[in-house]
PDB file of N, CA and C in Angstrom:
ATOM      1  N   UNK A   1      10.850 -32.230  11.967  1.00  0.00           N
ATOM      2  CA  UNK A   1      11.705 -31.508  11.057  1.00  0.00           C
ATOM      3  C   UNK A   1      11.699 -32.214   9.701  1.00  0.00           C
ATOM      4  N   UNK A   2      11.293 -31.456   8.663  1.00  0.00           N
ATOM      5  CA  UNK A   2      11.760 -32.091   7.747  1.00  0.00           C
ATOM      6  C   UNK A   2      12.972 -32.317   6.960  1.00  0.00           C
ATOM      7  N   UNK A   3      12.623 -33.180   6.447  1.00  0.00           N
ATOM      8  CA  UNK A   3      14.293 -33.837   5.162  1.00  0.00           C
ATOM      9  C   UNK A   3      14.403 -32.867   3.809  1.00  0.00           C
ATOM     10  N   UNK A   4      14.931 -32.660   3.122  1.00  0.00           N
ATOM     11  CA  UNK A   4      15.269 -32.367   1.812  1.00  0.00           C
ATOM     12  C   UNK A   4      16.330 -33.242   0.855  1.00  0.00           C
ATOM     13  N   UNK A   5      15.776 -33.168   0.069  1.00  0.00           N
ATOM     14  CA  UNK A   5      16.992 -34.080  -0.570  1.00  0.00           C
ATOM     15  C   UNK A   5      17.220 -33.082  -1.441  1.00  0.00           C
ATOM     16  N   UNK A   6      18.623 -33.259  -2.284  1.00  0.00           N
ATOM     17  CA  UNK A   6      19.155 -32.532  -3.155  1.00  0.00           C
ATOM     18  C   UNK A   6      19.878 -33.051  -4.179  1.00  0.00           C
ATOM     19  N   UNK A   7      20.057 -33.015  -5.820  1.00  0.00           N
ATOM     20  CA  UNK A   7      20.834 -32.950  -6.392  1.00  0.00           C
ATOM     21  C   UNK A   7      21.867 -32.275  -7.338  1.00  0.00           C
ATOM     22  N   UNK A   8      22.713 -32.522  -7.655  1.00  0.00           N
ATOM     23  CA  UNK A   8      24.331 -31.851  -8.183  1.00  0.00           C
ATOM     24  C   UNK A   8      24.544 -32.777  -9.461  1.00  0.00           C
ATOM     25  N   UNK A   9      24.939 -31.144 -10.431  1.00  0.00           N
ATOM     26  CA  UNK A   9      24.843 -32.338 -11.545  1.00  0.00           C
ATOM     27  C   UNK A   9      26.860 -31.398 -11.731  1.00  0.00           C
ATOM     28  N   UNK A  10      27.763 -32.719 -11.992  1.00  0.00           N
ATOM     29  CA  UNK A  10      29.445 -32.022 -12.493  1.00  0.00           C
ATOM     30  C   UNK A  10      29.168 -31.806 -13.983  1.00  0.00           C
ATOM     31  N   UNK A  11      29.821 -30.902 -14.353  1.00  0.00           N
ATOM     32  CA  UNK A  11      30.555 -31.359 -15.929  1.00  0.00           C
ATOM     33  C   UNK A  11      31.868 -31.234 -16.133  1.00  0.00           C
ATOM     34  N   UNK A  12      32.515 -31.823 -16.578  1.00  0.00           N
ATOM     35  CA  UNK A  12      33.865 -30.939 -17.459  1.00  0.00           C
ATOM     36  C   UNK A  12      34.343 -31.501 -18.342  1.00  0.00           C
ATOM     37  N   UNK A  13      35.256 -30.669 -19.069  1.00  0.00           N
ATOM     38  CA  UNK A  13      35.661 -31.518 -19.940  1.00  0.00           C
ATOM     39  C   UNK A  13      37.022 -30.428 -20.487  1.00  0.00           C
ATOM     40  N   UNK A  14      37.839 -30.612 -21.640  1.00  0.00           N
ATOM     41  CA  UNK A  14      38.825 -30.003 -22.141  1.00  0.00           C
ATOM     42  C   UNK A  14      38.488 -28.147 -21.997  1.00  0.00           C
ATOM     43  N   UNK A  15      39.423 -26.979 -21.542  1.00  0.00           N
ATOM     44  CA  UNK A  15      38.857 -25.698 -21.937  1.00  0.00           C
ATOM     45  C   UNK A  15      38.571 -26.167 -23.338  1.00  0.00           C
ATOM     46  N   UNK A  16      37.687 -24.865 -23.429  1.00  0.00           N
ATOM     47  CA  UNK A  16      37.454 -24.463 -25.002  1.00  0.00           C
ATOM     48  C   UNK A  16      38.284 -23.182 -25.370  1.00  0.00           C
ATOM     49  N   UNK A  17      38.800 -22.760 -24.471  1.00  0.00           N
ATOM     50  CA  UNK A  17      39.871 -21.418 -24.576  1.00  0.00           C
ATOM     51  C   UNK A  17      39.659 -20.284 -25.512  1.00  0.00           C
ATOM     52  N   UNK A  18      37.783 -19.711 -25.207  1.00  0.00           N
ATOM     53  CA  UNK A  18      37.304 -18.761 -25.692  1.00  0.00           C
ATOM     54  C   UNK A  18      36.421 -17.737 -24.846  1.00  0.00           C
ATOM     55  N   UNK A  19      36.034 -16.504 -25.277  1.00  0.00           N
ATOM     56  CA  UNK A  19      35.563 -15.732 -24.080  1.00  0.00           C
ATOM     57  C   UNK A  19      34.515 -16.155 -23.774  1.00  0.00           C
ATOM     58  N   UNK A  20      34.098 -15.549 -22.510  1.00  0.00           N
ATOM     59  CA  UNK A  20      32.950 -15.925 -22.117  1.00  0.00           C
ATOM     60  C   UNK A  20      32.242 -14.686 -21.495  1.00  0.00           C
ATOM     61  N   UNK A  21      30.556 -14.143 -21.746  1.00  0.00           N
ATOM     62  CA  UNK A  21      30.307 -13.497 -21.571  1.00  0.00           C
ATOM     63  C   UNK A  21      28.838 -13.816 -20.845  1.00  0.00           C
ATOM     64  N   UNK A  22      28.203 -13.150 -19.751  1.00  0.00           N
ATOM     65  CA  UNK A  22      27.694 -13.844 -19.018  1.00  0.00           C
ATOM     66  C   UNK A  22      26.309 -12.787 -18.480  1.00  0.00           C
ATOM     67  N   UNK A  23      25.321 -12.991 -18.359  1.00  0.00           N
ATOM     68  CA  UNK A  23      24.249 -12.108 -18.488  1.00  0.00           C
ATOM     69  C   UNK A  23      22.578 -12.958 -18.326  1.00  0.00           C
ATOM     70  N   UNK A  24      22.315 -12.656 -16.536  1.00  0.00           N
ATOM     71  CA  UNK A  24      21.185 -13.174 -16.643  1.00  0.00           C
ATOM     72  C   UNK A  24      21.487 -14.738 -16.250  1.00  0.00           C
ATOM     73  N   UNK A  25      20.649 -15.384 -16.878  1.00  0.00           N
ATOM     74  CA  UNK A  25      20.607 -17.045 -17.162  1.00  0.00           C
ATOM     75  C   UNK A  25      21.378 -17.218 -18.366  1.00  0.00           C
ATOM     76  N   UNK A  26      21.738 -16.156 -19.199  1.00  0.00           N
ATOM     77  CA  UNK A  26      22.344 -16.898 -20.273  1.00  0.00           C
ATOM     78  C   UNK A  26      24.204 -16.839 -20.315  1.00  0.00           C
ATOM     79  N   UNK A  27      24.945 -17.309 -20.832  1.00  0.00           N
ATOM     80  CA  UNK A  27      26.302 -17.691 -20.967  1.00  0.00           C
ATOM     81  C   UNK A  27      26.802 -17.605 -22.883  1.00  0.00           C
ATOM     82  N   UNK A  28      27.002 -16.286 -22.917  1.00  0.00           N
ATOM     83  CA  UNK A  28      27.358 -16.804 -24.498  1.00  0.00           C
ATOM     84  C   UNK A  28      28.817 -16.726 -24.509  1.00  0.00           C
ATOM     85  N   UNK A  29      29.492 -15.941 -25.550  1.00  0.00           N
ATOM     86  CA  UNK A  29      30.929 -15.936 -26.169  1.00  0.00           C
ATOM     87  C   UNK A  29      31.031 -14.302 -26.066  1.00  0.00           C
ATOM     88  N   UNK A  30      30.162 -13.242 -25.852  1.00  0.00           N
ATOM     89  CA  UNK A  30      29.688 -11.638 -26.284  1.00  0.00           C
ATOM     90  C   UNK A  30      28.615 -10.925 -25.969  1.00  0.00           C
ATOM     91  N   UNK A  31      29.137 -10.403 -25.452  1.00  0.00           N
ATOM     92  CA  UNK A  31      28.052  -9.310 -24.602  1.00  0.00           C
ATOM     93  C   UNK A  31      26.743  -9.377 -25.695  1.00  0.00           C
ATOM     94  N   UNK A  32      26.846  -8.571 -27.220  1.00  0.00           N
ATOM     95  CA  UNK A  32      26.042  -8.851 -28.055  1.00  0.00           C
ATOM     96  C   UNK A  32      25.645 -10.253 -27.934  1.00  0.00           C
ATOM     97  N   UNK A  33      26.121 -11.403 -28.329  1.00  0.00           N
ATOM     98  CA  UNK A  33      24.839 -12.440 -28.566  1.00  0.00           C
ATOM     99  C   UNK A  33      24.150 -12.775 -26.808  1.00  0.00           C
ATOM    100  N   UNK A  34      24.433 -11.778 -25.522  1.00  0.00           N
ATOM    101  CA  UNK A  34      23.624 -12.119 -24.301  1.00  0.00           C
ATOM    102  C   UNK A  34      22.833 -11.445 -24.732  1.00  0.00           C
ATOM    103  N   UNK A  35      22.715 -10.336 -25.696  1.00  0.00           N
ATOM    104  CA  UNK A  35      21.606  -8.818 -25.685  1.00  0.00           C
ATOM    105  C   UNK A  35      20.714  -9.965 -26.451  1.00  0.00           C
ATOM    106  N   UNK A  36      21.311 -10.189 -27.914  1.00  0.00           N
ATOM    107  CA  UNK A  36      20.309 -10.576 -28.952  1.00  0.00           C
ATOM    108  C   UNK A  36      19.309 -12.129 -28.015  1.00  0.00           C
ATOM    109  N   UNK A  37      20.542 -12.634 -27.072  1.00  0.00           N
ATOM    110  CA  UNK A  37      19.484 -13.458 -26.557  1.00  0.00           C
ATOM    111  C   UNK A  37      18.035 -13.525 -25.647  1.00  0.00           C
ATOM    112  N   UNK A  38      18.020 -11.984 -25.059  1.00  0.00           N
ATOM    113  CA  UNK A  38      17.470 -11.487 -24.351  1.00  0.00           C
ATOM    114  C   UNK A  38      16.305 -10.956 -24.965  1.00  0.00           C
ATOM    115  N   UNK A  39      16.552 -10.826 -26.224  1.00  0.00           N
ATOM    116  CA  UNK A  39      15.494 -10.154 -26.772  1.00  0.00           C
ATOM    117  C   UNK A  39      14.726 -11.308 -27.451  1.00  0.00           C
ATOM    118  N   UNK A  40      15.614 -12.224 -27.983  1.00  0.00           N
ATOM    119  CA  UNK A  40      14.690 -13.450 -28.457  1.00  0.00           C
ATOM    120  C   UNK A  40      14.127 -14.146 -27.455  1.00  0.00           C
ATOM    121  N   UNK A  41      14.398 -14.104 -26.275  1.00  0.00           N
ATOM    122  CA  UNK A  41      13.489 -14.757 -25.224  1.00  0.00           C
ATOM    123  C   UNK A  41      12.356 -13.751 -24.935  1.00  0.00           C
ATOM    124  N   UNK A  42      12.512 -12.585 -24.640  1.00  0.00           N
ATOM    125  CA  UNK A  42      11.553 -11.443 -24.716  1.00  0.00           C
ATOM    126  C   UNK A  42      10.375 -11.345 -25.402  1.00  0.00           C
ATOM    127  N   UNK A  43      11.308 -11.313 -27.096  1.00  0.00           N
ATOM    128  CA  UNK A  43      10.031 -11.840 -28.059  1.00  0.00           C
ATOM    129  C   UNK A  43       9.313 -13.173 -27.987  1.00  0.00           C
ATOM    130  N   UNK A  44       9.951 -13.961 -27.444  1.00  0.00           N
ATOM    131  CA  UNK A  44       9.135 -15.506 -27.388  1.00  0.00           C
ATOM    132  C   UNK A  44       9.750 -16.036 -29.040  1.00  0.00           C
ATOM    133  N   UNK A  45      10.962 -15.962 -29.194  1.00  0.00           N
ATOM    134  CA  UNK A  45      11.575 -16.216 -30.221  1.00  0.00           C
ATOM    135  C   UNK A  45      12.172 -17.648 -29.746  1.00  0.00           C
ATOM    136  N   UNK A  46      11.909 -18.340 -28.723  1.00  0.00           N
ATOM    137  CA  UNK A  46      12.759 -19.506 -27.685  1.00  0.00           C
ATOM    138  C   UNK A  46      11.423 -20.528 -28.307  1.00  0.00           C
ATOM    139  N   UNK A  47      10.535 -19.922 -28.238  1.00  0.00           N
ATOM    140  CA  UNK A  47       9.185 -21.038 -28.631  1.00  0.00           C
ATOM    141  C   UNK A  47       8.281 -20.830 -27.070  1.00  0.00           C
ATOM    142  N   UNK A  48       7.172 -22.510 -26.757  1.00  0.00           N
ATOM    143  CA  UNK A  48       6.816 -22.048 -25.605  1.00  0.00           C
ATOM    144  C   UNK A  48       7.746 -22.832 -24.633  1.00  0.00           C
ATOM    145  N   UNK A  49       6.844 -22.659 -23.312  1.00  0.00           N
ATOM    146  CA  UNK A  49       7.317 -23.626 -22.475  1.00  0.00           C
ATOM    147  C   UNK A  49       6.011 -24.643 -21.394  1.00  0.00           C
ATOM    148  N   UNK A  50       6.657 -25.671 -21.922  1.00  0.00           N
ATOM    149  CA  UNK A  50       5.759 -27.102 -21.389  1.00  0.00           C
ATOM    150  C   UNK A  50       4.851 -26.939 -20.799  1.00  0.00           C
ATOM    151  N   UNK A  51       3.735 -27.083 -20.336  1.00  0.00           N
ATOM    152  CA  UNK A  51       3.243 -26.860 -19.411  1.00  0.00           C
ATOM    153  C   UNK A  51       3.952 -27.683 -18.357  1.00  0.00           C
ATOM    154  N   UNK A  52       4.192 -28.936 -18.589  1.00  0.00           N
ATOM    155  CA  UNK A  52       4.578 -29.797 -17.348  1.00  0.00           C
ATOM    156  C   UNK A  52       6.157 -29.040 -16.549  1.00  0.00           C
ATOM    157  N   UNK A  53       6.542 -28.271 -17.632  1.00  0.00           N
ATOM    158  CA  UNK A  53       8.063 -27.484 -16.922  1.00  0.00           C
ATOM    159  C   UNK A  53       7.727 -26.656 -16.126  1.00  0.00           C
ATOM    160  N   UNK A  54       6.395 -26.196 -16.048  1.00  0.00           N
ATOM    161  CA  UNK A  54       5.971 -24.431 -15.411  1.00  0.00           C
ATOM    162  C   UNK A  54       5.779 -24.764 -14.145  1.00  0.00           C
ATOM    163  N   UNK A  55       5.431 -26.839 -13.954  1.00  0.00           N
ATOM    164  CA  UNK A  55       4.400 -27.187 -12.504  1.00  0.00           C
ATOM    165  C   UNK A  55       5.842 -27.205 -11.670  1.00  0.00           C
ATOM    166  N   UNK A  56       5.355 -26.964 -10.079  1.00  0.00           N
ATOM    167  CA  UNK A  56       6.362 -26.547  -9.389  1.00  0.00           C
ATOM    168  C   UNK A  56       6.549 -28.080  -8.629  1.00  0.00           C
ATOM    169  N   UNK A  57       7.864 -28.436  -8.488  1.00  0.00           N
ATOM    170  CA  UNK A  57       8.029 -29.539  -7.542  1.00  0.00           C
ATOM    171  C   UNK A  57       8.124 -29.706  -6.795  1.00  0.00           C
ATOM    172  N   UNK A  58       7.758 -30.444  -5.662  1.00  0.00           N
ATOM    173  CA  UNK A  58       7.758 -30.739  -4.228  1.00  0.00           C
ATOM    174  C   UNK A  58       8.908 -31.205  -3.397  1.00  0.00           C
TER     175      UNK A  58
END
């Protein structure tokens, strides 16, 4: 059988006591800036991504 290991990352800290709007992978403040973010990732407006981020881990 094999093992797995796993990690957990906490955060917290003070609220920020503002909305939160939530869509996908992204987390903004407004439905609008989840759209506009969606589309800048769409367009490749984010830039690229690593090659070393794409390799899958074991």
């Amino acid at each position: 059988m094999a093992r797995r290991v796993g990690a957990g990352l906490t955060f917290s800290g003070p609220p920020i006591r503002q909305p939160v709007a939530m869509g996908g992978p992204m987390v903004m403040n407004t439905q609008a800036e989840i759209q506009q973010a969606l589309r800048d990732f769409q367009t490749g407006e984010f830039g690229t991504i690593p090659r070393q981020a794409r390799m899958r881990y074991r």
